[in-house]
PDB file of N, CA and C in Angstrom:
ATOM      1  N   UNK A   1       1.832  22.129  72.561  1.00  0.00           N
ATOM      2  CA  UNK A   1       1.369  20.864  73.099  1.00  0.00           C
ATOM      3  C   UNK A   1       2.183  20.521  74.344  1.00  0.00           C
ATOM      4  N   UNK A   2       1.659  19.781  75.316  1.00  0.00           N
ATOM      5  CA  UNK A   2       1.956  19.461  76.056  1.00  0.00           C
ATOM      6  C   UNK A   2       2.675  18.282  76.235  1.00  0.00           C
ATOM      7  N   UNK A   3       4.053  18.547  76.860  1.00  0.00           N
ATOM      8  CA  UNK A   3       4.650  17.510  76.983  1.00  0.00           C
ATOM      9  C   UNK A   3       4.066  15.790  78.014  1.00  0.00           C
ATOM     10  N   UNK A   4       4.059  16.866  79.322  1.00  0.00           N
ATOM     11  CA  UNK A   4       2.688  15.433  79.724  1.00  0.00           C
ATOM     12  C   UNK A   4       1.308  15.919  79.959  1.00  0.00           C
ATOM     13  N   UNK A   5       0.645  15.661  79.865  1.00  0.00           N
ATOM     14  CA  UNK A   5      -1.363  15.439  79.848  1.00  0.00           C
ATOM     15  C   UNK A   5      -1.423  14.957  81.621  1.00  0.00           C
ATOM     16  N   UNK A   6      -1.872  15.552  82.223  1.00  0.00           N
ATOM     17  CA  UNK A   6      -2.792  15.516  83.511  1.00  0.00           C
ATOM     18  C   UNK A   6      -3.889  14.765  83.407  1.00  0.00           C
ATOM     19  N   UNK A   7      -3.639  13.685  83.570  1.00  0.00           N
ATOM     20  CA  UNK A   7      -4.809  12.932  83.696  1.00  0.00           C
ATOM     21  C   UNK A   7      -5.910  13.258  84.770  1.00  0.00           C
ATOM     22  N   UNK A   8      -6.724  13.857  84.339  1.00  0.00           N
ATOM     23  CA  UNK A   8      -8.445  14.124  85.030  1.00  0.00           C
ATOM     24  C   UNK A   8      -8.850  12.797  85.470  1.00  0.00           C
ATOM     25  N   UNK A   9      -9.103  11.772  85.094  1.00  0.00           N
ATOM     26  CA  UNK A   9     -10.027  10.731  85.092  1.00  0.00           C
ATOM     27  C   UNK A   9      -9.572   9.670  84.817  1.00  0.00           C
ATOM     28  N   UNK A  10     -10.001   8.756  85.674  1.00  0.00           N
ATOM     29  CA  UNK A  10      -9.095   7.199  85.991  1.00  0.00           C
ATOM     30  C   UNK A  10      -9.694   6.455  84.948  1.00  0.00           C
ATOM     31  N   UNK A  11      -9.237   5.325  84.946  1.00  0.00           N
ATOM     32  CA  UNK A  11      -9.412   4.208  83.889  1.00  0.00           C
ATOM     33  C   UNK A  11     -10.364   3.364  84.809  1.00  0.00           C
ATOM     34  N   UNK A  12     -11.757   3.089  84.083  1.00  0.00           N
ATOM     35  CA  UNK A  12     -12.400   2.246  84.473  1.00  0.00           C
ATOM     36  C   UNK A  12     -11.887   0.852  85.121  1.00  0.00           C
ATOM     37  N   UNK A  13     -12.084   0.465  86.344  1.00  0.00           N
ATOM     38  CA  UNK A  13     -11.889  -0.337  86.987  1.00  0.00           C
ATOM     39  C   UNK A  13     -10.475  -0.431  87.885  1.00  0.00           C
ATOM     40  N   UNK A  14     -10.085   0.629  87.588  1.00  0.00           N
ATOM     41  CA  UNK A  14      -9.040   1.216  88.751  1.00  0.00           C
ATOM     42  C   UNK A  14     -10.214   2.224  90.025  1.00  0.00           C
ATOM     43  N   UNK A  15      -9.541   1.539  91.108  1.00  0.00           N
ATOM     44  CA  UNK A  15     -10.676   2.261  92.473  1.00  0.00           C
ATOM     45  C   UNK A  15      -9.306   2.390  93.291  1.00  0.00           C
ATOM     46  N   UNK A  16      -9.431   3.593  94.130  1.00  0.00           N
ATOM     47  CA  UNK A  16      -8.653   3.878  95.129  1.00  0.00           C
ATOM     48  C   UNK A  16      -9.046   4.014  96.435  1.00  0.00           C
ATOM     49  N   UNK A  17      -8.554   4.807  97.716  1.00  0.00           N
ATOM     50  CA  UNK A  17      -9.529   4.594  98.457  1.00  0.00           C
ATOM     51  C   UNK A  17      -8.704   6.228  99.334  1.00  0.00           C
ATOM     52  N   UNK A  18      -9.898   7.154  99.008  1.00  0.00           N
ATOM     53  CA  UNK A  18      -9.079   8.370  99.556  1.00  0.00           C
ATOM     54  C   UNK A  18      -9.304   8.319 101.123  1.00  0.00           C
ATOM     55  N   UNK A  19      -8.056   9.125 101.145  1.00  0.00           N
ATOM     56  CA  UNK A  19      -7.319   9.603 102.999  1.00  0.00           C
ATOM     57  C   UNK A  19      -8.105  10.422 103.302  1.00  0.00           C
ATOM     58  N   UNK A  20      -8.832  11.618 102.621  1.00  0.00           N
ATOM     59  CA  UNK A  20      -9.262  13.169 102.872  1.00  0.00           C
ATOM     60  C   UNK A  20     -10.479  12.356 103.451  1.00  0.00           C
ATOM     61  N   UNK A  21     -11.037  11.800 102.024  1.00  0.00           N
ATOM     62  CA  UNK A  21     -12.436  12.212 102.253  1.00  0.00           C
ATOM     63  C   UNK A  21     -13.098  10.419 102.929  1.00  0.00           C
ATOM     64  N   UNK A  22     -12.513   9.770 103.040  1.00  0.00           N
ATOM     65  CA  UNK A  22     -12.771   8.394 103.501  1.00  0.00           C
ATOM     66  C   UNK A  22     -13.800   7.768 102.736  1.00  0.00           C
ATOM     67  N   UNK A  23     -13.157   7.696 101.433  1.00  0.00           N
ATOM     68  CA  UNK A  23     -14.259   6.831 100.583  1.00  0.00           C
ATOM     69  C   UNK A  23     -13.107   6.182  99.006  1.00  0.00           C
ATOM     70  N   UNK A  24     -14.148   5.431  98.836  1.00  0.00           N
ATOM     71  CA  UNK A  24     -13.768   4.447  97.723  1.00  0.00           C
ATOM     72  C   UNK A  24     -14.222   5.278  96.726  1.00  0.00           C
ATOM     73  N   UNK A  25     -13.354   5.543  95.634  1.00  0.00           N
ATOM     74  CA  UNK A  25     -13.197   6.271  94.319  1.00  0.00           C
ATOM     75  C   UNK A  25     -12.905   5.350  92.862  1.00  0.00           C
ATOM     76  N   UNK A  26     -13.443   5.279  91.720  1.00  0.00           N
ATOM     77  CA  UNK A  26     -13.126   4.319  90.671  1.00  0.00           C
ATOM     78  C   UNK A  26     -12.102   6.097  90.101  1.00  0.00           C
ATOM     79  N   UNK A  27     -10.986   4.986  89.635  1.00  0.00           N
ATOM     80  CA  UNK A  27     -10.674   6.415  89.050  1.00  0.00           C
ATOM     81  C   UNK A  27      -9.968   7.580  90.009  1.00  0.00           C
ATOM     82  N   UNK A  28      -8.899   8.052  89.597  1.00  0.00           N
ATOM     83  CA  UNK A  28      -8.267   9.060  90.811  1.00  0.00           C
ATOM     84  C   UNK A  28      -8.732  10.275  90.718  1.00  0.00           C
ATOM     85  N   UNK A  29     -10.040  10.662  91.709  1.00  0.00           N
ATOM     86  CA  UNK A  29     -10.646  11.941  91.953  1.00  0.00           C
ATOM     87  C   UNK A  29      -9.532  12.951  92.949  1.00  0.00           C
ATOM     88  N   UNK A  30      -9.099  12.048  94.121  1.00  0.00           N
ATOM     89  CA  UNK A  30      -8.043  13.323  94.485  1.00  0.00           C
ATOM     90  C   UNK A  30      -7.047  13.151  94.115  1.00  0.00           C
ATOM     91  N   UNK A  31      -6.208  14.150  94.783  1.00  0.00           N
ATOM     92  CA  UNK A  31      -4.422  14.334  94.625  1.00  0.00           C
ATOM     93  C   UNK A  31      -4.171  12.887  95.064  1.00  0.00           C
ATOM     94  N   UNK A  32      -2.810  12.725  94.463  1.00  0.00           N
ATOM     95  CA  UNK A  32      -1.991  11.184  94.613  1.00  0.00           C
ATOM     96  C   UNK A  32      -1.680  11.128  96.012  1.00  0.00           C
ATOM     97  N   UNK A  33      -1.368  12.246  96.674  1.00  0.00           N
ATOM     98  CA  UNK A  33      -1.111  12.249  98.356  1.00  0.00           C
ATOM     99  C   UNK A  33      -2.284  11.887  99.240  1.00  0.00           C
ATOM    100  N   UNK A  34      -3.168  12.054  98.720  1.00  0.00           N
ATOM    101  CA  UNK A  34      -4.439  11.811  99.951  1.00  0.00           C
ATOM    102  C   UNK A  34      -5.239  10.277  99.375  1.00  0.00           C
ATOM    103  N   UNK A  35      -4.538   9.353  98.778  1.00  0.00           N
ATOM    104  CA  UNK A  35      -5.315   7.933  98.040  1.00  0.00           C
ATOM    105  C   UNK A  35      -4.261   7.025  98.320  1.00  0.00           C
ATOM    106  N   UNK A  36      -4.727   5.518  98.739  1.00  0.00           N
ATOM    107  CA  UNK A  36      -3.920   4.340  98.555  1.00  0.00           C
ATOM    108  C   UNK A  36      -4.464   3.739  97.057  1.00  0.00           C
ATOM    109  N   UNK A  37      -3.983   3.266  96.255  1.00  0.00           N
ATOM    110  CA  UNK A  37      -4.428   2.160  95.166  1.00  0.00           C
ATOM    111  C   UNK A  37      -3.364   2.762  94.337  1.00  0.00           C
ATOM    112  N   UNK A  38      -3.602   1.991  92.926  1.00  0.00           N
ATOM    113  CA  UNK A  38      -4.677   1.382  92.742  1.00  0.00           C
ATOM    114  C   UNK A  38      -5.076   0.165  93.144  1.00  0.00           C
ATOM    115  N   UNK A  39      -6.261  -0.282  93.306  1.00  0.00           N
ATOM    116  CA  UNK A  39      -7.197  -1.769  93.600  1.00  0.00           C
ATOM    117  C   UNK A  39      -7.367  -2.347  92.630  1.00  0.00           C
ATOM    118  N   UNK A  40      -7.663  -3.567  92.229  1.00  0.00           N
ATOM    119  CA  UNK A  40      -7.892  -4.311  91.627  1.00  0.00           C
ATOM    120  C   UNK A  40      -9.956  -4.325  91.767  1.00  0.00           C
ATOM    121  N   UNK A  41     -10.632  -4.056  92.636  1.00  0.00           N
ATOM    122  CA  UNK A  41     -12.174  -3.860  92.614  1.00  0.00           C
ATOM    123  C   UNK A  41     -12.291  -3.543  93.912  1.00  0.00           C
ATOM    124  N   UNK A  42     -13.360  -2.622  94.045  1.00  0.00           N
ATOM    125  CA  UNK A  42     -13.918  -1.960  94.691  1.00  0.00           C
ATOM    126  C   UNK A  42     -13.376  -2.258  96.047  1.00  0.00           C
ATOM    127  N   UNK A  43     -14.240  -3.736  96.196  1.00  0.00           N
ATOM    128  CA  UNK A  43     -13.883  -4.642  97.670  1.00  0.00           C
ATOM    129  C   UNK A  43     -12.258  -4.296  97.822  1.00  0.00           C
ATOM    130  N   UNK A  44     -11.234  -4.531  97.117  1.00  0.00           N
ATOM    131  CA  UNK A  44     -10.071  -4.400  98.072  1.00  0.00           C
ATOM    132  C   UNK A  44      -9.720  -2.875  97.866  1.00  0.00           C
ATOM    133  N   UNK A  45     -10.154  -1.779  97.610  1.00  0.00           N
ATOM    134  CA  UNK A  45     -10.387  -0.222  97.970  1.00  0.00           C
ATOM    135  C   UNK A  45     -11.282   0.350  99.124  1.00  0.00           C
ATOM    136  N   UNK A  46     -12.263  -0.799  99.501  1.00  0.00           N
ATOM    137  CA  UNK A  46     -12.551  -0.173 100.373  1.00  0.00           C
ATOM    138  C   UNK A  46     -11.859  -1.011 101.839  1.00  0.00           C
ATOM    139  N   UNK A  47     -11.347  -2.187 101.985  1.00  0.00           N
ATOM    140  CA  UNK A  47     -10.782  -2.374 103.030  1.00  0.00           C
ATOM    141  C   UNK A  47      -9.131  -1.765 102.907  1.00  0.00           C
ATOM    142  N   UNK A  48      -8.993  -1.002 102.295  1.00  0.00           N
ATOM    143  CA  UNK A  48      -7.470  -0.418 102.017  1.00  0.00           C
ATOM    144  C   UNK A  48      -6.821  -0.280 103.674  1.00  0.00           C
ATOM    145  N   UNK A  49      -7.571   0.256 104.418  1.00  0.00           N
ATOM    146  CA  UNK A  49      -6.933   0.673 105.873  1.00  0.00           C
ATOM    147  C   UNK A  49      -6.723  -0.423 106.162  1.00  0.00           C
ATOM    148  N   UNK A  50      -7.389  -1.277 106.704  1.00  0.00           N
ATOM    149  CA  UNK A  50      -7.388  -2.724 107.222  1.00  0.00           C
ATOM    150  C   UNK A  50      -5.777  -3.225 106.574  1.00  0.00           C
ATOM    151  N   UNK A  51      -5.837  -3.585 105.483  1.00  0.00           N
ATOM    152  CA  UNK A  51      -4.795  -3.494 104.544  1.00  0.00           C
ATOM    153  C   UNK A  51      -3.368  -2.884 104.966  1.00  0.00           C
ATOM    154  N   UNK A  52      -3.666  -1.703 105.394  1.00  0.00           N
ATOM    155  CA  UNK A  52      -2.370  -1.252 105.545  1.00  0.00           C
ATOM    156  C   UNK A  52      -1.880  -1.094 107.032  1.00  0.00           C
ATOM    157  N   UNK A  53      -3.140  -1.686 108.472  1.00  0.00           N
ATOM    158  CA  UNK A  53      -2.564  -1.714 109.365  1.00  0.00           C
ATOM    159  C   UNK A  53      -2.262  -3.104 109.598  1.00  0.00           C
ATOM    160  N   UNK A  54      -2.450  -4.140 108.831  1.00  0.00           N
ATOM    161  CA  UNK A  54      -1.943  -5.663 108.805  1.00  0.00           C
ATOM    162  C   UNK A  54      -0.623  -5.336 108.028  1.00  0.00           C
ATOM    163  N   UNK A  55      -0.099  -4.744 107.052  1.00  0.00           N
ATOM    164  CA  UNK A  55       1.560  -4.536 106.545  1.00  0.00           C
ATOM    165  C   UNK A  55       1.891  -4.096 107.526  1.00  0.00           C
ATOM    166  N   UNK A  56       1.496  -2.793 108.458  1.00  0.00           N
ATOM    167  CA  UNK A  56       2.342  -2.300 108.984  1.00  0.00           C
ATOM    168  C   UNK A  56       2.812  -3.141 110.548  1.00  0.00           C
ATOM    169  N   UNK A  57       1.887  -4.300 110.989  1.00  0.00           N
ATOM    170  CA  UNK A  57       2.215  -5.219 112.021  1.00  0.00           C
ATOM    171  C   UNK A  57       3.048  -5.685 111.073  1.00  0.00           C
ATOM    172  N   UNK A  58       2.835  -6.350 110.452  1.00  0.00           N
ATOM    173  CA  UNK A  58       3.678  -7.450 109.747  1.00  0.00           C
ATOM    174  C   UNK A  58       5.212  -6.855 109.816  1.00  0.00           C
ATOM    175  N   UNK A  59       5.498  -5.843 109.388  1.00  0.00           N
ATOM    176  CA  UNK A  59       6.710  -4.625 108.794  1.00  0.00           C
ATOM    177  C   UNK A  59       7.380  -4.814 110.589  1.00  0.00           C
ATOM    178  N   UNK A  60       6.498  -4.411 111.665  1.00  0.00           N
ATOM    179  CA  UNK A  60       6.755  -3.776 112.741  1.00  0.00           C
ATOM    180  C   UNK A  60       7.511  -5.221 113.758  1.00  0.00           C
ATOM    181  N   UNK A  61       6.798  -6.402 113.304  1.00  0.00           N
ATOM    182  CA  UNK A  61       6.931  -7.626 113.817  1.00  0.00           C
ATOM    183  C   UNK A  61       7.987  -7.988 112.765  1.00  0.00           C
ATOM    184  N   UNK A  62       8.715  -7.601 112.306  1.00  0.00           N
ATOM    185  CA  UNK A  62       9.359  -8.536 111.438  1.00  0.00           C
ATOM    186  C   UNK A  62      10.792  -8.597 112.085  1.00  0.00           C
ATOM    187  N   UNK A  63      11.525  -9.472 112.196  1.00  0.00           N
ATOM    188  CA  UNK A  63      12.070 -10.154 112.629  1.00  0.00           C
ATOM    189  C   UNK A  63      14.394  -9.438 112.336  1.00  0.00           C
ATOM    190  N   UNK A  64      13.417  -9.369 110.647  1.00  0.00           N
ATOM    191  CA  UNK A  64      15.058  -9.024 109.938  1.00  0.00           C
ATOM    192  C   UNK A  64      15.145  -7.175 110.309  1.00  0.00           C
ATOM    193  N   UNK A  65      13.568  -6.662 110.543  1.00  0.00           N
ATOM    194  CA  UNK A  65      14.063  -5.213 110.783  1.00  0.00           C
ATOM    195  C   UNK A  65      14.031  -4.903 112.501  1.00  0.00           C
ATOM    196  N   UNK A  66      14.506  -5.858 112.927  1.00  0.00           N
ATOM    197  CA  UNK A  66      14.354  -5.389 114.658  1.00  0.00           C
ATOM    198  C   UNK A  66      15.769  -6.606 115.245  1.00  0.00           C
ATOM    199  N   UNK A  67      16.823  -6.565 114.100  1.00  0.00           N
ATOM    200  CA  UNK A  67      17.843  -7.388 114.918  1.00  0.00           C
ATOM    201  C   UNK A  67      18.997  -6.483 116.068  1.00  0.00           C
ATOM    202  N   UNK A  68      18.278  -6.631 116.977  1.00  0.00           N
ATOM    203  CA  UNK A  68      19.184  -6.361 118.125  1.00  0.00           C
ATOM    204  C   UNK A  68      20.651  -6.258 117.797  1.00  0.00           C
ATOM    205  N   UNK A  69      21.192  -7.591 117.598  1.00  0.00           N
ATOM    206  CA  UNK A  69      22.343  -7.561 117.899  1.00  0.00           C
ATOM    207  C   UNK A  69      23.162  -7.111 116.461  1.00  0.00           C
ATOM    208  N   UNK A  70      22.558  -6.390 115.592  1.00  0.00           N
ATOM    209  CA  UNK A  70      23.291  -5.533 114.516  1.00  0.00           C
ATOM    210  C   UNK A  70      22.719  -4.358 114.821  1.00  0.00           C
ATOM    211  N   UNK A  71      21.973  -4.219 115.111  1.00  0.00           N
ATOM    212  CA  UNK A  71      22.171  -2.473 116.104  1.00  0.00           C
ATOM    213  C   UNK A  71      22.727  -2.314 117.205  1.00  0.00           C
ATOM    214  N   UNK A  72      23.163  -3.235 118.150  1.00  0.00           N
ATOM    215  CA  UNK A  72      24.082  -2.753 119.107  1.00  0.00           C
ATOM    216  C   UNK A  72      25.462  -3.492 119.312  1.00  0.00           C
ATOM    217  N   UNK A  73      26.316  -3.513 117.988  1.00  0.00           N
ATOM    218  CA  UNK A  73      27.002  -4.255 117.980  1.00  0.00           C
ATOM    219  C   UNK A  73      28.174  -3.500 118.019  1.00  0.00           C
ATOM    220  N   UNK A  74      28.462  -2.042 117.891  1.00  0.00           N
ATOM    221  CA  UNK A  74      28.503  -1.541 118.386  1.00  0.00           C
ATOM    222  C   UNK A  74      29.199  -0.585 119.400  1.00  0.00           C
ATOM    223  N   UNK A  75      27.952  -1.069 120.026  1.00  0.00           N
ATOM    224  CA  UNK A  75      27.914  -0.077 121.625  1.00  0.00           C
ATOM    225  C   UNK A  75      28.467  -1.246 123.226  1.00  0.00           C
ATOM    226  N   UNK A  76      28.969  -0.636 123.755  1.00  0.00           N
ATOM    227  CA  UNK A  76      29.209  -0.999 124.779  1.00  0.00           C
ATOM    228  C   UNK A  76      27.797  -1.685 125.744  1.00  0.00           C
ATOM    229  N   UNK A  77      28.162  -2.828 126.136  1.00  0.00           N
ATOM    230  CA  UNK A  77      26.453  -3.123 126.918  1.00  0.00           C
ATOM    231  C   UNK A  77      26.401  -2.967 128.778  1.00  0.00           C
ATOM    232  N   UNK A  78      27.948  -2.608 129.086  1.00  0.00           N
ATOM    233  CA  UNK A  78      28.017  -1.420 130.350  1.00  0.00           C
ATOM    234  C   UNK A  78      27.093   0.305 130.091  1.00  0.00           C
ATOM    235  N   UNK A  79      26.879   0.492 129.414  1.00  0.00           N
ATOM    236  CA  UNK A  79      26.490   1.816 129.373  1.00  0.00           C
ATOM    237  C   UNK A  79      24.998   1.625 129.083  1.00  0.00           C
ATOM    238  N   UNK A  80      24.859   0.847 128.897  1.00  0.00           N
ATOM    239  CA  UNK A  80      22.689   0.267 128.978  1.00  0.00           C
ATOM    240  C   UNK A  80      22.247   0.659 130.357  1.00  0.00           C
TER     241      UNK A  80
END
């Protein structure tokens, strides 16, 4: 017997939203590398991208990961 079981087939009402093949999936049809979710329903699996290029402004704009003056605190500001 197997210590862990490979799950084939998702649990009803889990949807993901695969990378490969650009579609909304109930249930994890591909590999864990090529899917964002799980979703909570369909609708937020299929705007998953949308989704993840609003975190990644948010992430990119954020304030505590772009403090200047603890990254160049430092360095000399003659050599800029």
């Amino acid at each position: 017997m197997a210590l862990f079981k490979r799950r084939t087939t998702g649990k009803p009402g889990e949807w993901f939203y695969c990378l490969e093949h650009k579609k909304v999936e109930e249930g994890p049809e591909c590999p864990a590398k090529n899917r964002f979710g799980p979703y909570a329903s369909r609708e937020e699996a299929a705007h998953a991208m949308q989704t993840a290029q609003e975190r990644n402004l948010e992430w990119d704009t954020d304030p505590k990961w772009h403090d200047r003056a603890g990254k160049d605190a430092g360095k000399d500001e003659s050599t800029e």
